[in-house]
PDB file of N, CA and C in Angstrom:
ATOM      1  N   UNK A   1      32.800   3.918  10.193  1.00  0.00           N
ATOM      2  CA  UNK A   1      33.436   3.857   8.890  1.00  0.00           C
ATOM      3  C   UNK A   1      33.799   2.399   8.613  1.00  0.00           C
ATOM      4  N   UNK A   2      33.724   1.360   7.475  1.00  0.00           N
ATOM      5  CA  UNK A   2      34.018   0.797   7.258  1.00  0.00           C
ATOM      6  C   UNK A   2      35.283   0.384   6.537  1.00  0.00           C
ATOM      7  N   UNK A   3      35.646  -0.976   6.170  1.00  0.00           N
ATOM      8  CA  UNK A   3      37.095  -1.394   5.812  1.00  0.00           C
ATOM      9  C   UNK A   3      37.306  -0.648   4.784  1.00  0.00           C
ATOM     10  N   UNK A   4      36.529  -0.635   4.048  1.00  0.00           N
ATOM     11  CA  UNK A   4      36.575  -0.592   2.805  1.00  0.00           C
ATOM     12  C   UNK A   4      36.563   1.054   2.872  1.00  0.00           C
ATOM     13  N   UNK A   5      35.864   1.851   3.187  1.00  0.00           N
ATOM     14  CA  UNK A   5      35.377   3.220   3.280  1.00  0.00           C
ATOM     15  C   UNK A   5      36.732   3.412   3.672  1.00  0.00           C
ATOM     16  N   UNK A   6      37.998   3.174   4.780  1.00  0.00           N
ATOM     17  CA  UNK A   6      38.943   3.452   5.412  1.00  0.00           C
ATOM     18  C   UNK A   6      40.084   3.389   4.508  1.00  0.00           C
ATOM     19  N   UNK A   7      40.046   2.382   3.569  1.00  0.00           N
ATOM     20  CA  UNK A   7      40.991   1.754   2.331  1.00  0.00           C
ATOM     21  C   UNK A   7      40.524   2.958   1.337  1.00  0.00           C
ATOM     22  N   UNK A   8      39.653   3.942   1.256  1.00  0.00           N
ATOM     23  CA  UNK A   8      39.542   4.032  -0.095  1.00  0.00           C
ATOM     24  C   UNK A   8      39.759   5.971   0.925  1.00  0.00           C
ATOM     25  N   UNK A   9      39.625   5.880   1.542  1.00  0.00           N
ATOM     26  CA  UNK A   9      40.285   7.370   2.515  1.00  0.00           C
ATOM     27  C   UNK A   9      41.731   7.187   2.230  1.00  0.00           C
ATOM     28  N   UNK A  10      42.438   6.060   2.735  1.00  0.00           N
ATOM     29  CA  UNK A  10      43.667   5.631   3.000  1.00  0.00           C
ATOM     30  C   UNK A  10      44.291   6.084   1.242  1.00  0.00           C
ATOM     31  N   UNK A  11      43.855   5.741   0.020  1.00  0.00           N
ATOM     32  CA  UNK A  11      44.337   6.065  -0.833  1.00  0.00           C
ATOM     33  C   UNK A  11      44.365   7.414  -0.675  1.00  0.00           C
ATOM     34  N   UNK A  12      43.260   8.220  -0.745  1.00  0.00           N
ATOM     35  CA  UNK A  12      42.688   9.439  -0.950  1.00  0.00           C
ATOM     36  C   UNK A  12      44.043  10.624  -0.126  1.00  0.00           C
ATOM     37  N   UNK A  13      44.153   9.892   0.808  1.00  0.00           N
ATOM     38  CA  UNK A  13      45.671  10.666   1.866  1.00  0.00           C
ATOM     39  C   UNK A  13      46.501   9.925   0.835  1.00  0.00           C
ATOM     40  N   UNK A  14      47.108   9.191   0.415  1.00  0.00           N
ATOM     41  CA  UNK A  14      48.622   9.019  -0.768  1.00  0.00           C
ATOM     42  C   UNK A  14      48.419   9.705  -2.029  1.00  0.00           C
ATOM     43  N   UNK A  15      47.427   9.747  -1.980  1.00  0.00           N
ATOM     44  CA  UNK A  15      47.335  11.165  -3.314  1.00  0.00           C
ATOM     45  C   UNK A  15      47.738  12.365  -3.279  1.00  0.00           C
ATOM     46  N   UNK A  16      46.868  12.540  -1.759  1.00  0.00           N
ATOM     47  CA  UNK A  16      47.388  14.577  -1.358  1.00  0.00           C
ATOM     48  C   UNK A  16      49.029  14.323  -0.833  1.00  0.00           C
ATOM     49  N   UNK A  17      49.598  13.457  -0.320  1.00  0.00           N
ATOM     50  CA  UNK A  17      50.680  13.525  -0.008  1.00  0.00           C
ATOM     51  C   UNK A  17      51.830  13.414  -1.138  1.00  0.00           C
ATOM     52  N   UNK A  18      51.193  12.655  -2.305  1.00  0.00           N
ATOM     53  CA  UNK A  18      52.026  12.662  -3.264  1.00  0.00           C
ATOM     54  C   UNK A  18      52.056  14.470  -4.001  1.00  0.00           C
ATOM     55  N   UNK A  19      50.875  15.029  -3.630  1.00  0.00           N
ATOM     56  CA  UNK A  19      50.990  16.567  -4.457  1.00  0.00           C
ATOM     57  C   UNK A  19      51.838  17.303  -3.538  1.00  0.00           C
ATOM     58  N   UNK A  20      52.358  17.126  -2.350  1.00  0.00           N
ATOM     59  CA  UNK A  20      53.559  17.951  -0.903  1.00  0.00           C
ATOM     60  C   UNK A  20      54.421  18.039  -1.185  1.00  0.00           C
ATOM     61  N   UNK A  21      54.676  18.907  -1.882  1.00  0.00           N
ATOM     62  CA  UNK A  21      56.740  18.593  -2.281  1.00  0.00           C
ATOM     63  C   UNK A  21      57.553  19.382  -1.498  1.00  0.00           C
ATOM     64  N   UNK A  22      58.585  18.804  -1.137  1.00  0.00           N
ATOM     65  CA  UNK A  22      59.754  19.402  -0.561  1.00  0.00           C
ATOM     66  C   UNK A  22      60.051  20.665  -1.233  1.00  0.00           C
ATOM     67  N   UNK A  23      59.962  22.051  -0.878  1.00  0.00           N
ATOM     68  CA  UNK A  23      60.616  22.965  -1.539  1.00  0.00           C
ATOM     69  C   UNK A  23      62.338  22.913  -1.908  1.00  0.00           C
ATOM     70  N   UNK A  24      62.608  22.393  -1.097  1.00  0.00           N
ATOM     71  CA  UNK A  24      64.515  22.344  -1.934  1.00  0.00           C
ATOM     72  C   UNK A  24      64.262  21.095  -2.744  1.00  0.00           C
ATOM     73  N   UNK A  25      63.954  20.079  -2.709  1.00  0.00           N
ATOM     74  CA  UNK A  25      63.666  19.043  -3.421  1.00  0.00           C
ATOM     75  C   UNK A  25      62.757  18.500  -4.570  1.00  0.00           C
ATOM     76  N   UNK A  26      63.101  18.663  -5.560  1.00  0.00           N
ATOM     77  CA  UNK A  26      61.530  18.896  -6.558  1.00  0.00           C
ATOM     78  C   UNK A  26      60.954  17.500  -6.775  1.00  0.00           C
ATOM     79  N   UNK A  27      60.853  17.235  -5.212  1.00  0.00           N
ATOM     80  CA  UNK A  27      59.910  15.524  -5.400  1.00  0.00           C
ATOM     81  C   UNK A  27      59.135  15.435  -4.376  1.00  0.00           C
ATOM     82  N   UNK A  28      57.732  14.893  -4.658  1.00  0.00           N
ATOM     83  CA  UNK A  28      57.240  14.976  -3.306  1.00  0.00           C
ATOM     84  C   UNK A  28      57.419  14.037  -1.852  1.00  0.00           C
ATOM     85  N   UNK A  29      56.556  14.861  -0.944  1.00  0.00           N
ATOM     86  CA  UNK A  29      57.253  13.654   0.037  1.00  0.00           C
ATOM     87  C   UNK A  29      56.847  12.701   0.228  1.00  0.00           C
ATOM     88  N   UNK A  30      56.073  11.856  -0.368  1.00  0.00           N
ATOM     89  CA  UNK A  30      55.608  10.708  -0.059  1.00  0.00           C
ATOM     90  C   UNK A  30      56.672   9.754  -0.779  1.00  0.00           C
ATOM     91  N   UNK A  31      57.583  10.101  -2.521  1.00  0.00           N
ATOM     92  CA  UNK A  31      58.383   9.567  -2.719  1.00  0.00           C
ATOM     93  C   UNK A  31      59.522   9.566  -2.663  1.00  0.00           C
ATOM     94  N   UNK A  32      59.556  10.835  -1.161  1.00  0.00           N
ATOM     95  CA  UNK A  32      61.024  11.189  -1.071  1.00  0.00           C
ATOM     96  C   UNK A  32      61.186  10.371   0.529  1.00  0.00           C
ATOM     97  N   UNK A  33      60.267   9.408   0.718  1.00  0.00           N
ATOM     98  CA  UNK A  33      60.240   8.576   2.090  1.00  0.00           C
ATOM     99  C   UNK A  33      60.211   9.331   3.020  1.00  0.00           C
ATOM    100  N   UNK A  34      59.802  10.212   3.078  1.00  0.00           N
ATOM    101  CA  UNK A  34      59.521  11.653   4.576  1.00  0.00           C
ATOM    102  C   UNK A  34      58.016  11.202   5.573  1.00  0.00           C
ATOM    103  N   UNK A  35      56.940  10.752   4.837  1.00  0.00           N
ATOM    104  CA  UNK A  35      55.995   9.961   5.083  1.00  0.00           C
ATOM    105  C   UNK A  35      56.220   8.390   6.096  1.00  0.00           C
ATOM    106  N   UNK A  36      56.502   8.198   7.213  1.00  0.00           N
ATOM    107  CA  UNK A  36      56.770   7.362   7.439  1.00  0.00           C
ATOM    108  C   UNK A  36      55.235   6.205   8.266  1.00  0.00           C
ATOM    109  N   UNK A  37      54.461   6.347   7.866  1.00  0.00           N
ATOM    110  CA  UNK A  37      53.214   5.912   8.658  1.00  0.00           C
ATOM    111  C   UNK A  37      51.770   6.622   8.336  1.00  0.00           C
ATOM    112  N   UNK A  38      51.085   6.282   8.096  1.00  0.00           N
ATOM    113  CA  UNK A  38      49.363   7.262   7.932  1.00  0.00           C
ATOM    114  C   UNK A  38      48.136   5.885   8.082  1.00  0.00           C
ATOM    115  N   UNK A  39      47.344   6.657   8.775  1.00  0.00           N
ATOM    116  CA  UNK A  39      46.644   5.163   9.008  1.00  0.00           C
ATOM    117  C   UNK A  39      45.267   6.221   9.768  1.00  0.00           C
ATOM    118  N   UNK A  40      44.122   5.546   9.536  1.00  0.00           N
ATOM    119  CA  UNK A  40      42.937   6.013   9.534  1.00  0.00           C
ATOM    120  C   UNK A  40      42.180   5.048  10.314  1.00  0.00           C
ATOM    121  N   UNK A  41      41.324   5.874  11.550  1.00  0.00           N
ATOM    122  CA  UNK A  41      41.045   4.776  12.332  1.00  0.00           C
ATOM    123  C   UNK A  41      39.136   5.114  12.264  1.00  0.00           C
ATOM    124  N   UNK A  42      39.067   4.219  12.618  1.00  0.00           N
ATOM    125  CA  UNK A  42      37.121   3.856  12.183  1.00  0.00           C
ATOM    126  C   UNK A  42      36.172   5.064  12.243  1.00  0.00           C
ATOM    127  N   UNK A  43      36.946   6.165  13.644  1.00  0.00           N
ATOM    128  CA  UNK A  43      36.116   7.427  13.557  1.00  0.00           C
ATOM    129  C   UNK A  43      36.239   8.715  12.122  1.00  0.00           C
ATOM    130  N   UNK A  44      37.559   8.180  11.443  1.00  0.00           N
ATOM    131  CA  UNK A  44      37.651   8.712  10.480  1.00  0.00           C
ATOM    132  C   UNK A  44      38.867   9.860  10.791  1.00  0.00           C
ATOM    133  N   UNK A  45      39.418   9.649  12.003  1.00  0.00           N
ATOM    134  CA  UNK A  45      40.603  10.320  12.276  1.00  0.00           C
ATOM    135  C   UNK A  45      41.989  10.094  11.920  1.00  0.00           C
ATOM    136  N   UNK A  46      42.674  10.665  11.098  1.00  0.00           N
ATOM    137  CA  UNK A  46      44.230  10.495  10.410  1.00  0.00           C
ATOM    138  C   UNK A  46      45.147  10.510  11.768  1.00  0.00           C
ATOM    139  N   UNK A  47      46.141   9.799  11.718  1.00  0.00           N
ATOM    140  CA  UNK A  47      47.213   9.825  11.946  1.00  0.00           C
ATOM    141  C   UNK A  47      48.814   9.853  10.726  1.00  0.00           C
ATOM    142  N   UNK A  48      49.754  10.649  10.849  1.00  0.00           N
ATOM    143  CA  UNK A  48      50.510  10.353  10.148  1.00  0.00           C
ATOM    144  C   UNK A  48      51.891  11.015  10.939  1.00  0.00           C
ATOM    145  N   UNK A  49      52.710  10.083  10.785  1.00  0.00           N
ATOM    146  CA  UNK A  49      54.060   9.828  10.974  1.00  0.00           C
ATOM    147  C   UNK A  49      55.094  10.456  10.219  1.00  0.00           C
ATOM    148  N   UNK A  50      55.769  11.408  10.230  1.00  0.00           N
ATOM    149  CA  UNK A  50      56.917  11.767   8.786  1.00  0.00           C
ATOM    150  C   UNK A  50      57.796  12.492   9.806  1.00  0.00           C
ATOM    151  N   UNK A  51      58.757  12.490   8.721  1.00  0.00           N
ATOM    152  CA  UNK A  51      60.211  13.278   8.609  1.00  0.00           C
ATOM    153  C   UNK A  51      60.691  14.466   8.121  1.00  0.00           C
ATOM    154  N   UNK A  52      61.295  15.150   8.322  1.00  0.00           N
ATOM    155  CA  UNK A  52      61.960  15.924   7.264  1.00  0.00           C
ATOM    156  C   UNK A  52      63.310  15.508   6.970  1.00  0.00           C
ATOM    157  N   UNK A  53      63.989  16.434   5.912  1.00  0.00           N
ATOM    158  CA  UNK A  53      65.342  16.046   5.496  1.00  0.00           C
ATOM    159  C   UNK A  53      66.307  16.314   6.516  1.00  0.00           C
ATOM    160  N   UNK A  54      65.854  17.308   7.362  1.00  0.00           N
ATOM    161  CA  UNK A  54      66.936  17.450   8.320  1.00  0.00           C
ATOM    162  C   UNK A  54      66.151  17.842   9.361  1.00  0.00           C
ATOM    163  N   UNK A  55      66.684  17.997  10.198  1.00  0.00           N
ATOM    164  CA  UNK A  55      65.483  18.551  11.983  1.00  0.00           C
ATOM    165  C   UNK A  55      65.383  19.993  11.264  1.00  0.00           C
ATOM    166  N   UNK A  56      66.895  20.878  11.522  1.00  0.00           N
ATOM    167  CA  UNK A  56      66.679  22.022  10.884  1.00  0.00           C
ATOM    168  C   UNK A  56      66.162  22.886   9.858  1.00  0.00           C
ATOM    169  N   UNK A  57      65.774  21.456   9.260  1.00  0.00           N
ATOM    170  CA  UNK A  57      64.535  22.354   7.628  1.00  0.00           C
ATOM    171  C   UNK A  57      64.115  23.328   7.773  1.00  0.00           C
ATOM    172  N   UNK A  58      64.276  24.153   6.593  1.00  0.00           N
ATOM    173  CA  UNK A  58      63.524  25.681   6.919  1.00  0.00           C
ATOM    174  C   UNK A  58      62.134  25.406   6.694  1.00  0.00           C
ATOM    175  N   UNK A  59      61.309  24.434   6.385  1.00  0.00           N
ATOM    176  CA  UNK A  59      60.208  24.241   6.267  1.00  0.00           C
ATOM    177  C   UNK A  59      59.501  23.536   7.215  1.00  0.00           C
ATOM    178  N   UNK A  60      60.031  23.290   8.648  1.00  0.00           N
ATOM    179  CA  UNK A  60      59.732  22.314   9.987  1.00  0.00           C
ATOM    180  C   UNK A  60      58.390  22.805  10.670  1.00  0.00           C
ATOM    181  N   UNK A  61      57.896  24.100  10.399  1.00  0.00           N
ATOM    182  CA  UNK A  61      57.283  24.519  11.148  1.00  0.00           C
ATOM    183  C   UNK A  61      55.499  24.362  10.193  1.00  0.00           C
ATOM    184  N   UNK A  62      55.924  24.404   8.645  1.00  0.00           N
ATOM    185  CA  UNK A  62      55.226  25.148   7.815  1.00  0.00           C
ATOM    186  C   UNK A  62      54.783  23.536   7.117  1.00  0.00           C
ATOM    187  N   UNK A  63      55.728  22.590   6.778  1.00  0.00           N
ATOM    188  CA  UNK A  63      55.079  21.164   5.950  1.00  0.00           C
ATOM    189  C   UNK A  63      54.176  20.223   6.739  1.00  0.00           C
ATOM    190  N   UNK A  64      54.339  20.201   7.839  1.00  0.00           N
ATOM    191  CA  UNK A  64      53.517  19.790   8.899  1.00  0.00           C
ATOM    192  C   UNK A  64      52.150  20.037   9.049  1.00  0.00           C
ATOM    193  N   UNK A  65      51.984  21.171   9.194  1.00  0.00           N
ATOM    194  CA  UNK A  65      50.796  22.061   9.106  1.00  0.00           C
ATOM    195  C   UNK A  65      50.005  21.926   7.269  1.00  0.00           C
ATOM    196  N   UNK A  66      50.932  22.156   6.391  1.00  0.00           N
ATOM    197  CA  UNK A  66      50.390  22.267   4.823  1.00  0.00           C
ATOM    198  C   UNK A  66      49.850  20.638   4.860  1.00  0.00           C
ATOM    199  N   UNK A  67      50.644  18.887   5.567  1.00  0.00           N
ATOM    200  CA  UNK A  67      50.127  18.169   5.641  1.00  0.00           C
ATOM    201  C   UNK A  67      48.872  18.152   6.308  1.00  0.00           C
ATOM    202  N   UNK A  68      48.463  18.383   7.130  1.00  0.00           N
ATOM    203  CA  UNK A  68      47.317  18.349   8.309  1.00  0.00           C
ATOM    204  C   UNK A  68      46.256  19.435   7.490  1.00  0.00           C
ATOM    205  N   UNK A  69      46.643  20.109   7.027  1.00  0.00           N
ATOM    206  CA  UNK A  69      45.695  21.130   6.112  1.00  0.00           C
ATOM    207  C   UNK A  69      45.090  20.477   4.968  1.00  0.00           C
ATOM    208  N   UNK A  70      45.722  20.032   4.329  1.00  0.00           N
ATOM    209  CA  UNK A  70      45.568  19.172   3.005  1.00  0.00           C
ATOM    210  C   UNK A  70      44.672  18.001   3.061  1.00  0.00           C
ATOM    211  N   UNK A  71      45.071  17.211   3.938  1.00  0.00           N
ATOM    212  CA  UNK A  71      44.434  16.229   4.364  1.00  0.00           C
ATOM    213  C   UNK A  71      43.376  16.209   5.283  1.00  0.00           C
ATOM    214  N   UNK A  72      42.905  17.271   5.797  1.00  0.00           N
ATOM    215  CA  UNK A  72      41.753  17.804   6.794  1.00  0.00           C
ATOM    216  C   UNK A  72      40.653  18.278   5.691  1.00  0.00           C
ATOM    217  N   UNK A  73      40.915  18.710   4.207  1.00  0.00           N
ATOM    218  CA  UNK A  73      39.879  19.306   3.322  1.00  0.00           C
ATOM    219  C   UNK A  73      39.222  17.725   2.946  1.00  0.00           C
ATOM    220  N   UNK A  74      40.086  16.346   2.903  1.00  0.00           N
ATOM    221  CA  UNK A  74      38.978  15.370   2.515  1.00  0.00           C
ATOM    222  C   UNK A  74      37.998  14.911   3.305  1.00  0.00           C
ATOM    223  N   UNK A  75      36.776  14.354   2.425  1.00  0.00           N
ATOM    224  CA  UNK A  75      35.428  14.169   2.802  1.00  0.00           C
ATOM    225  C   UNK A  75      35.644  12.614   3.475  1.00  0.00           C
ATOM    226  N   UNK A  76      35.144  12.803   5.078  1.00  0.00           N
ATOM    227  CA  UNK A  76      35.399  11.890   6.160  1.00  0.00           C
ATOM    228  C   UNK A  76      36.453  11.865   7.107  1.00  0.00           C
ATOM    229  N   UNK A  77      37.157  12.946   6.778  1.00  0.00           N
ATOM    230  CA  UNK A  77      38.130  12.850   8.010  1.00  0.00           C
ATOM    231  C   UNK A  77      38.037  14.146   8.862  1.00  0.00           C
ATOM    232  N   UNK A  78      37.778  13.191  10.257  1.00  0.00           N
ATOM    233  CA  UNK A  78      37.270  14.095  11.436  1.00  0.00           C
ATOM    234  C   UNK A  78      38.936  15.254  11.566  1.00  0.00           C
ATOM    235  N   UNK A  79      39.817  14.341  11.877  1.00  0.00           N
ATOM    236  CA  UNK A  79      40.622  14.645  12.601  1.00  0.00           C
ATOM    237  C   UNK A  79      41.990  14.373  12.080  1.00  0.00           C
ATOM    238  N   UNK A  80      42.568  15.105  12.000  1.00  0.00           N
ATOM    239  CA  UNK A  80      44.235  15.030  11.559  1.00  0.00           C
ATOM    240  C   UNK A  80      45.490  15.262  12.640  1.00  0.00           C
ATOM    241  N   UNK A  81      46.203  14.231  12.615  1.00  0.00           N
ATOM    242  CA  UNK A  81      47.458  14.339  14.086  1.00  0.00           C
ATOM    243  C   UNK A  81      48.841  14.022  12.469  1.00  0.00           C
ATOM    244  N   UNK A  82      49.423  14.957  12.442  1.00  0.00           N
ATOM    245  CA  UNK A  82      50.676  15.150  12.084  1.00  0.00           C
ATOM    246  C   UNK A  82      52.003  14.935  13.042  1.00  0.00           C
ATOM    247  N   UNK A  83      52.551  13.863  13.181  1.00  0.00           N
ATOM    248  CA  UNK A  83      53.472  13.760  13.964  1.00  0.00           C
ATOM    249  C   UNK A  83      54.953  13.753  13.417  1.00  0.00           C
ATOM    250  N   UNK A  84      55.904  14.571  13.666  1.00  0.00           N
ATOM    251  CA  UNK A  84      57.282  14.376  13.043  1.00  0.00           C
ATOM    252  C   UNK A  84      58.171  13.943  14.471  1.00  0.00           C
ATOM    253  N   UNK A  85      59.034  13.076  13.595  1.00  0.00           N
ATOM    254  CA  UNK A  85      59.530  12.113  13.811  1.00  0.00           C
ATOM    255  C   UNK A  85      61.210  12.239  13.391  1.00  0.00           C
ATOM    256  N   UNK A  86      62.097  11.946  14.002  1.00  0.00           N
ATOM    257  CA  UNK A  86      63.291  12.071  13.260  1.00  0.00           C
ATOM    258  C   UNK A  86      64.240  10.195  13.715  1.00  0.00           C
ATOM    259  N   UNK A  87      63.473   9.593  14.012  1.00  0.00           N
ATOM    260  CA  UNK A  87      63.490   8.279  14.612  1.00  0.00           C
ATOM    261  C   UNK A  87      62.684   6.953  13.210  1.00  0.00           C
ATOM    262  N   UNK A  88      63.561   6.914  12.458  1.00  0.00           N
ATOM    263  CA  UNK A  88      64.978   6.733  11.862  1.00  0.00           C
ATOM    264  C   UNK A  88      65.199   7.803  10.969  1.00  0.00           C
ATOM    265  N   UNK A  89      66.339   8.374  11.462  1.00  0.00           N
ATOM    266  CA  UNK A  89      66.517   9.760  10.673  1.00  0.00           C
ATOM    267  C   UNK A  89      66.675   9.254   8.663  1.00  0.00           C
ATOM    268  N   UNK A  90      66.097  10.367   8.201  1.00  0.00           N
ATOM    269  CA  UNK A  90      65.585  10.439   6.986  1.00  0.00           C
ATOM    270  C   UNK A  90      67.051   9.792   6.085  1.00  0.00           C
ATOM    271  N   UNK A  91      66.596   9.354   4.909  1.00  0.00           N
ATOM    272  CA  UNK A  91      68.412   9.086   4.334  1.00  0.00           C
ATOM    273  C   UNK A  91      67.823   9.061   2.529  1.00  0.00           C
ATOM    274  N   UNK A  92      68.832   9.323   1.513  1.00  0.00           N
ATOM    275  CA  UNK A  92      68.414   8.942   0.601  1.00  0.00           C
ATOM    276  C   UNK A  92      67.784   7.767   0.084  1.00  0.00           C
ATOM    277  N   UNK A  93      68.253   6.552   0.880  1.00  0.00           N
ATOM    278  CA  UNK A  93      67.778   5.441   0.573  1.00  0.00           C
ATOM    279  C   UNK A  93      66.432   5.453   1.032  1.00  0.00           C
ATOM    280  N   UNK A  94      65.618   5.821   1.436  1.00  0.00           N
ATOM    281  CA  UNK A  94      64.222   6.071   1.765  1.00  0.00           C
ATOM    282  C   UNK A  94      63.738   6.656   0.165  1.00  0.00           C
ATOM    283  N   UNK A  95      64.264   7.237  -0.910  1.00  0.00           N
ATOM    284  CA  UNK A  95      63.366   7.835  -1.648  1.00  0.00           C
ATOM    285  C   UNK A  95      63.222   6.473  -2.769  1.00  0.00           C
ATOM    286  N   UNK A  96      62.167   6.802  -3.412  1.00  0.00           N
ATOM    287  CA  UNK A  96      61.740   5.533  -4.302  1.00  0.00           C
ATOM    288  C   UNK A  96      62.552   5.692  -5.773  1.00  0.00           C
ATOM    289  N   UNK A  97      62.877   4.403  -6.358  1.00  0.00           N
ATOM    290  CA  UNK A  97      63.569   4.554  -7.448  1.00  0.00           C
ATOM    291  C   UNK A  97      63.126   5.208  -8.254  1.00  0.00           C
ATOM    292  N   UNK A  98      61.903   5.173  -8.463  1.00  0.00           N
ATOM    293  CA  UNK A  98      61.363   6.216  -9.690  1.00  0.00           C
ATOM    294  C   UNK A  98      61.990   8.090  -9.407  1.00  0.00           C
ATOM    295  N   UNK A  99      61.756   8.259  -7.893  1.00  0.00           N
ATOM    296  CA  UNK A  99      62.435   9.516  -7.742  1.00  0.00           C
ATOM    297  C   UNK A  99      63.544   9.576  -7.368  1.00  0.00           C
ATOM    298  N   UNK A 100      64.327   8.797  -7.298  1.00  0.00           N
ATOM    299  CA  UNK A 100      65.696   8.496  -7.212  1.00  0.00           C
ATOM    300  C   UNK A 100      66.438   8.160  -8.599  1.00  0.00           C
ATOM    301  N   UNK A 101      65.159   8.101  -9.820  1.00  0.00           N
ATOM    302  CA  UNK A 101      65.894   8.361 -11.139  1.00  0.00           C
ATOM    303  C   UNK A 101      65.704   9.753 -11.650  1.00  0.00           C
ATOM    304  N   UNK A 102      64.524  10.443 -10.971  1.00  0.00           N
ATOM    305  CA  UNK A 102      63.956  11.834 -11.223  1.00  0.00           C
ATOM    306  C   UNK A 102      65.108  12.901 -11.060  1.00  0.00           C
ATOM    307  N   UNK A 103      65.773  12.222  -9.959  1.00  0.00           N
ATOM    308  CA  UNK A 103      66.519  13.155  -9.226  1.00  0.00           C
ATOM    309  C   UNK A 103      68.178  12.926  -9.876  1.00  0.00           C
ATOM    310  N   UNK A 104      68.211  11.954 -10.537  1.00  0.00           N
ATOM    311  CA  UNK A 104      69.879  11.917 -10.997  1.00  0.00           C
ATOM    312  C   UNK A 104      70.599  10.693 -10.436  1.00  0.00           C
ATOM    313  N   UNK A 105      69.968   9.808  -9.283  1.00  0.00           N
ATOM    314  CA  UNK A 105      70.391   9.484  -8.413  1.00  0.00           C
ATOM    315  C   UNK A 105      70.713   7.769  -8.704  1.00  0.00           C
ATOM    316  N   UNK A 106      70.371   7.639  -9.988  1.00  0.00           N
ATOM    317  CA  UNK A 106      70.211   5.987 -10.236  1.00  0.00           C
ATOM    318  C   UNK A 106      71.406   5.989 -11.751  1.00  0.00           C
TER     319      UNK A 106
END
């Protein structure tokens, strides 16, 4: 896979992650900073790094999986590793101003 081929995957994953929304949260997680890392390596295998809002999320078992699902239907990627992470635990200041005005929060 090339740079360029990897850059244009690399968007292709901030797209599907921008459609993931938090069910208690009506924003998704890529702009709710839950996403902490995604990176695509030459064989065409994903890695991605995220959070949830809390360890205890009722959704811990189930957004993980809907990520790795989502991102396993695009064309070139062998392999998907979903890793959660609670190392730096999640905070509002992680969400982006645009959804941090969505949300009431600005």
């Amino acid at each position: 896979m090339t740079e360029d081929e990897r850059r244009i995957l690399e968007e292709k994953i901030v797209h599907v992650l921008k459609n993931i929304y938090d069910p208690e949260i009506p924003v998704d997680i890529y702009a709710l900073g839950l996403v902490y890392e995604h990176k695509v390596d030459e064989d065409g295998n994903v890695k991605v790094v995220m959070t949830l809002t809390a360890p205890n999320c009722p959704v811990a078992d189930i957004m993980p999986q809907q990520v790795k699902d989502e991102i396993s239907f695009l064309t070139g990627v062998k392999d998907v590793d979903v890793e959660i992470t609670f190392d730096p635990p999640w905070d509002q200041d992680m969400i982006t101003d645009e959804a941090k005005l969505e949300l009431g929060l600005l």
